[in-house]
N, C-alpha and C. Protein backbone atom coordinates (compact mmCIF):
# COMPACT_ATOMS: atom_id res chain seq x y z
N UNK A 1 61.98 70.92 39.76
CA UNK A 1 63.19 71.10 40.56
C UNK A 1 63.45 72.58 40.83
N UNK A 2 63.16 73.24 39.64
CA UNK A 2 63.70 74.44 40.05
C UNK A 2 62.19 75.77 40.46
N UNK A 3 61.22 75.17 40.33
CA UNK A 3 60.24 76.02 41.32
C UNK A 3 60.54 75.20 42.63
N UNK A 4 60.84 74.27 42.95
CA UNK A 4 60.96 73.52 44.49
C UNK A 4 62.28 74.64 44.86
N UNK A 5 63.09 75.23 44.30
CA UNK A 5 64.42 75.89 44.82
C UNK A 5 63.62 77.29 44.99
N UNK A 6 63.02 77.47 44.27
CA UNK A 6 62.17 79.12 44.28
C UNK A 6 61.18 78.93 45.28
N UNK A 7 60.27 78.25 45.62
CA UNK A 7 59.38 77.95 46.62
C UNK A 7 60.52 78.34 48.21
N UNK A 8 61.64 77.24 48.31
CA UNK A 8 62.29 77.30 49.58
C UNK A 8 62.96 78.97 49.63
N UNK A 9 63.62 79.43 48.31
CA UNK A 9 64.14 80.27 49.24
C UNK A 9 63.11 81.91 49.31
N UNK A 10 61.93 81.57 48.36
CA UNK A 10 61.16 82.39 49.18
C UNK A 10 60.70 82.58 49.85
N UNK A 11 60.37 81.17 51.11
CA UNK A 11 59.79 80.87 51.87
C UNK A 11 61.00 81.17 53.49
N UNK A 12 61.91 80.87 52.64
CA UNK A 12 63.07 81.68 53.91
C UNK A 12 63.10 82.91 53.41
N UNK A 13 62.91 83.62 52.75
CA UNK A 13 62.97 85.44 52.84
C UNK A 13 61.93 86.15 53.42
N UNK A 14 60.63 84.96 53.15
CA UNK A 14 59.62 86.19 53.47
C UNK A 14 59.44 85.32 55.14
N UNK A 15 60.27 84.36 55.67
CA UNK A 15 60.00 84.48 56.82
C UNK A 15 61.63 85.32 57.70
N UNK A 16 62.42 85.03 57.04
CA UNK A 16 62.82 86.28 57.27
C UNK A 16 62.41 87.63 57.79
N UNK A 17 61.79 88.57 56.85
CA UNK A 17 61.24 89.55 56.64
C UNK A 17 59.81 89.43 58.11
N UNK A 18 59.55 87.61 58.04
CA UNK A 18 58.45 88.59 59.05
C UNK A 18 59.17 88.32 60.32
N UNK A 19 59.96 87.69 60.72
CA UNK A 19 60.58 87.93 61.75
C UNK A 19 61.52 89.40 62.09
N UNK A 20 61.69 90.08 60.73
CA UNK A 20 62.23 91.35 61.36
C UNK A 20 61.33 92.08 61.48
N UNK A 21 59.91 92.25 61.05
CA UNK A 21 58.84 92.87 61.50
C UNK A 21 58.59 92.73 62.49
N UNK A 22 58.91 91.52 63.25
CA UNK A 22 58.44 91.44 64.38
C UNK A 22 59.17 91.76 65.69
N UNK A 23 60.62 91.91 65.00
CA UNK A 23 61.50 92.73 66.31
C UNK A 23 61.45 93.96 65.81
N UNK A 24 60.94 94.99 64.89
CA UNK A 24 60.84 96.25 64.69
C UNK A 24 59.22 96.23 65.79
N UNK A 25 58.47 95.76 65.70
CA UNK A 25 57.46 95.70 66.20
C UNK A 25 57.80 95.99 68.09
N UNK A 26 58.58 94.73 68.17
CA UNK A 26 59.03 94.66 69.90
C UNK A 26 60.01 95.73 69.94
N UNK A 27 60.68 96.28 68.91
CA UNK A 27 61.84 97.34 69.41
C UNK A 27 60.66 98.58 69.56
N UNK A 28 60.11 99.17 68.44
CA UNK A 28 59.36 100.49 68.39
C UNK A 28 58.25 100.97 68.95
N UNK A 29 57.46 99.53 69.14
CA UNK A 29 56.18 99.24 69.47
C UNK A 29 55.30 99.87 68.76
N UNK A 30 54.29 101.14 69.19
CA UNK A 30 53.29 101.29 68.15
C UNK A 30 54.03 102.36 67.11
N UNK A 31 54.96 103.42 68.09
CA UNK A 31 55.80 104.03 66.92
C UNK A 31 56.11 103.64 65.27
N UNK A 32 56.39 102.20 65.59
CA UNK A 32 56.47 101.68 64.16
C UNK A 32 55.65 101.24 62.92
N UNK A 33 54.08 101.50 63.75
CA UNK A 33 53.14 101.53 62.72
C UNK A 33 52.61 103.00 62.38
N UNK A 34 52.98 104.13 62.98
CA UNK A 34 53.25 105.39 62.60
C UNK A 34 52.85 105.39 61.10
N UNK A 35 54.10 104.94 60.66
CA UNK A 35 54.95 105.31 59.44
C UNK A 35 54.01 104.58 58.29
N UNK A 36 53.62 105.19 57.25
CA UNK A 36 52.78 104.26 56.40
C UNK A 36 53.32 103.51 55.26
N UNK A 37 55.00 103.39 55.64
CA UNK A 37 56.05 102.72 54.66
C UNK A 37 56.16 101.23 55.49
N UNK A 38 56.02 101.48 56.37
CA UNK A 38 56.27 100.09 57.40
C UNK A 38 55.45 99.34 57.45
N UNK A 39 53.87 99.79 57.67
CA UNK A 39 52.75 99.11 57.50
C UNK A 39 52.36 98.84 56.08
N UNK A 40 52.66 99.54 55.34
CA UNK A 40 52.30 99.13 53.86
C UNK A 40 53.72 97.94 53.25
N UNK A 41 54.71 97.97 54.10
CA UNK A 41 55.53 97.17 53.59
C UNK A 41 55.05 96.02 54.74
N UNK A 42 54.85 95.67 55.64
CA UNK A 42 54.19 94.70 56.72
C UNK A 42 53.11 93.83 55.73
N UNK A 43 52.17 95.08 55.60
CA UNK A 43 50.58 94.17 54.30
C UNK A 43 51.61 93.32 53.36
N UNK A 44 52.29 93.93 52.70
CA UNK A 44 52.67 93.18 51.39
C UNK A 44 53.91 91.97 51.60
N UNK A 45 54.47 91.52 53.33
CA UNK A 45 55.19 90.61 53.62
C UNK A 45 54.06 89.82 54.37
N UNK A 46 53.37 90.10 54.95
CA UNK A 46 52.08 89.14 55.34
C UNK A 46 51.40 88.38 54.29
N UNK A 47 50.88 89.52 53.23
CA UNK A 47 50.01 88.61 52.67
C UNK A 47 51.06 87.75 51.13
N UNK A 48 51.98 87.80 51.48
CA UNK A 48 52.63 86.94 50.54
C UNK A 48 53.00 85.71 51.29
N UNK A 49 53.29 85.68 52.48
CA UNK A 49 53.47 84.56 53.32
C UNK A 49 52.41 84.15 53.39
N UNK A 50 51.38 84.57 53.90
CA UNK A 50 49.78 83.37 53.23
C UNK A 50 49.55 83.19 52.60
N UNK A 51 49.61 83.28 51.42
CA UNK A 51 49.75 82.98 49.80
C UNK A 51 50.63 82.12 49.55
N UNK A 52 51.86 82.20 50.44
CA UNK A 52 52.64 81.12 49.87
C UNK A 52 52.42 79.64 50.75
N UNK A 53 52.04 79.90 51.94
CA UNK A 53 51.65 78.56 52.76
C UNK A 53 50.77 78.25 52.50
N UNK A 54 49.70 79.03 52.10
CA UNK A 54 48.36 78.57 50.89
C UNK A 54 48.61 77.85 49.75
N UNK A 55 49.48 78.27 49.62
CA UNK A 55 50.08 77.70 48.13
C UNK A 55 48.86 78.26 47.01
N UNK A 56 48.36 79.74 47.10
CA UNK A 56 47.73 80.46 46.00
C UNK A 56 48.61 80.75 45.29
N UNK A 57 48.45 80.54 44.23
CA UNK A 57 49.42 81.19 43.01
C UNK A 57 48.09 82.40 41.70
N UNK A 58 48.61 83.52 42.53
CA UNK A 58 47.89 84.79 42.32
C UNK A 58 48.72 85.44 41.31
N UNK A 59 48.00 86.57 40.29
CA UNK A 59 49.06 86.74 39.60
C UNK A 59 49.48 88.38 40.03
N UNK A 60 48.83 88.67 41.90
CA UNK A 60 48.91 89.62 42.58
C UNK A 60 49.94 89.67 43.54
N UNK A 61 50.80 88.15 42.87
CA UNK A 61 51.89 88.54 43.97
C UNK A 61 52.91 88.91 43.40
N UNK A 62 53.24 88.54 41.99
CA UNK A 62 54.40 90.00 40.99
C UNK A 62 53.71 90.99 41.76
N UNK A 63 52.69 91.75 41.68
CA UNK A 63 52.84 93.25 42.09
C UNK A 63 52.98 93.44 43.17
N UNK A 64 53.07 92.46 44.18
CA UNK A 64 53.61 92.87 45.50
C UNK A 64 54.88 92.92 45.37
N UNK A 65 55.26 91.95 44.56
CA UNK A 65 56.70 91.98 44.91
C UNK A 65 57.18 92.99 44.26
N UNK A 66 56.66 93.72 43.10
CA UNK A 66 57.03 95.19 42.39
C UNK A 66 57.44 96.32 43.89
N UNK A 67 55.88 96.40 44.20
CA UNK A 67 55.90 97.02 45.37
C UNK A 67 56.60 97.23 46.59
N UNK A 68 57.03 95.72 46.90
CA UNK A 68 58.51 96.00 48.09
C UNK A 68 59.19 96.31 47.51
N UNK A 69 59.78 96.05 46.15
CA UNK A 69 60.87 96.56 45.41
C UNK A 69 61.21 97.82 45.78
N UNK A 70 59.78 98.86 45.34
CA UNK A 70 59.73 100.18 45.59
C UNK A 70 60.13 100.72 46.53
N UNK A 71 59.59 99.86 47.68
CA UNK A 71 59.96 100.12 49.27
C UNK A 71 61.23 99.98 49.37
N UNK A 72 61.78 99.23 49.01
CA UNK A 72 63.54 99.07 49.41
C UNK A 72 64.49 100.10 48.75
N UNK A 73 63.76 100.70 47.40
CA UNK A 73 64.40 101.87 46.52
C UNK A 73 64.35 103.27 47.39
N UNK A 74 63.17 103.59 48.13
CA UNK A 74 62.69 104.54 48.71
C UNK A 74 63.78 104.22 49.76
N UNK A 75 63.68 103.20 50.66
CA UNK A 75 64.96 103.08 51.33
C UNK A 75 66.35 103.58 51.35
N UNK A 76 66.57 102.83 50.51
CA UNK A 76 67.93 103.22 49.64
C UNK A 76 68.24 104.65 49.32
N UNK A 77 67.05 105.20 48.87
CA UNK A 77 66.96 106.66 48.29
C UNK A 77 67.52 107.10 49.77
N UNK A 78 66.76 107.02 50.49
CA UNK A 78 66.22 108.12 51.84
C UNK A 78 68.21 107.92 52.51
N UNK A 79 68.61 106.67 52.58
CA UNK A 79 69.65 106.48 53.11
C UNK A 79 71.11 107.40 52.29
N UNK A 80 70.97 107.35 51.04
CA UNK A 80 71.58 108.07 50.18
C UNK A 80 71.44 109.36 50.80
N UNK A 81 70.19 110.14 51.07
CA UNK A 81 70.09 111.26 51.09
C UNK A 81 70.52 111.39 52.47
N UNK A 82 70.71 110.69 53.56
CA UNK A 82 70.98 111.16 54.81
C UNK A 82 72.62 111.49 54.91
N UNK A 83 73.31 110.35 53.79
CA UNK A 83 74.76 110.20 53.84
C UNK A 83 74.91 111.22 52.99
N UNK A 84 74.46 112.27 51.77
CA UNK A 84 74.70 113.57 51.60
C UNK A 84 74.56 114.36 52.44
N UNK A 85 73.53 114.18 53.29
CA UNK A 85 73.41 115.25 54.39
C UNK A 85 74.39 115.72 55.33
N UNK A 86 75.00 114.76 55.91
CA UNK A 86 76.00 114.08 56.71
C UNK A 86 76.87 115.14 56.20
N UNK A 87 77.73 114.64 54.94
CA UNK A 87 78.91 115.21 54.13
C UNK A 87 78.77 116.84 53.97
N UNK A 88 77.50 117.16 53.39
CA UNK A 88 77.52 118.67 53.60
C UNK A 88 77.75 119.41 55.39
N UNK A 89 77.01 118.90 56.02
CA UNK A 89 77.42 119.45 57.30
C UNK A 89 78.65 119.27 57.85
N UNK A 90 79.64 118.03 57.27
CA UNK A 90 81.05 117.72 58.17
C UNK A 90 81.80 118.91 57.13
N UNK A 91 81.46 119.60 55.98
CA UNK A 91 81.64 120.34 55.15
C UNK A 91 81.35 121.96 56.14
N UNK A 92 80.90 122.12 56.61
CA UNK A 92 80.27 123.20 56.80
C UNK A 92 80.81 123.08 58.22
């Protein structure tokens, strides 16, 4: 029962996730594979969505999921640091 609840709602996050890849994709176009945070976060929402419609149970998908973790911290970080940025200059 309760991997059937973990199956669904990972299966709505990581299609989630690839549907916003895919309007970052149509918004930026190749701009958005530039960046090697986007494409390395793209690899690790792809290949967990075939893994999971595969229904492989790898014990390589904890470390993906470590890995977006990272990505969303770096996020977070970078966003933090823009909203200091911000404050010092309305400062100045």
């Amino acid at each position: 029962m309760l991997g059937d609840i973990y199956y669904v709602i990972n299966y709505i996050l990581l299609t989630f996730f690839i549907i916003e890849i895919a309007i970052k994709l149509f918004a930026y176009g190749h701009l958005f594979l530039i960046e090697f945070i986007n494409v390395f976060d793209s690899v690790i929402v792809i290949v967990s969505y075939i893994m999971l419609i595969l229904d492989l149970k790898v014990k390589v998908v904890g470390i993906l999921r470590v890995l977006r973790l990272i990505k969303v911290i770096i996020n977070l970080k970078r966003v933090a640091d823009e909203k200091r940025e911000q404050k010092e200059f309305i400062k100045e």
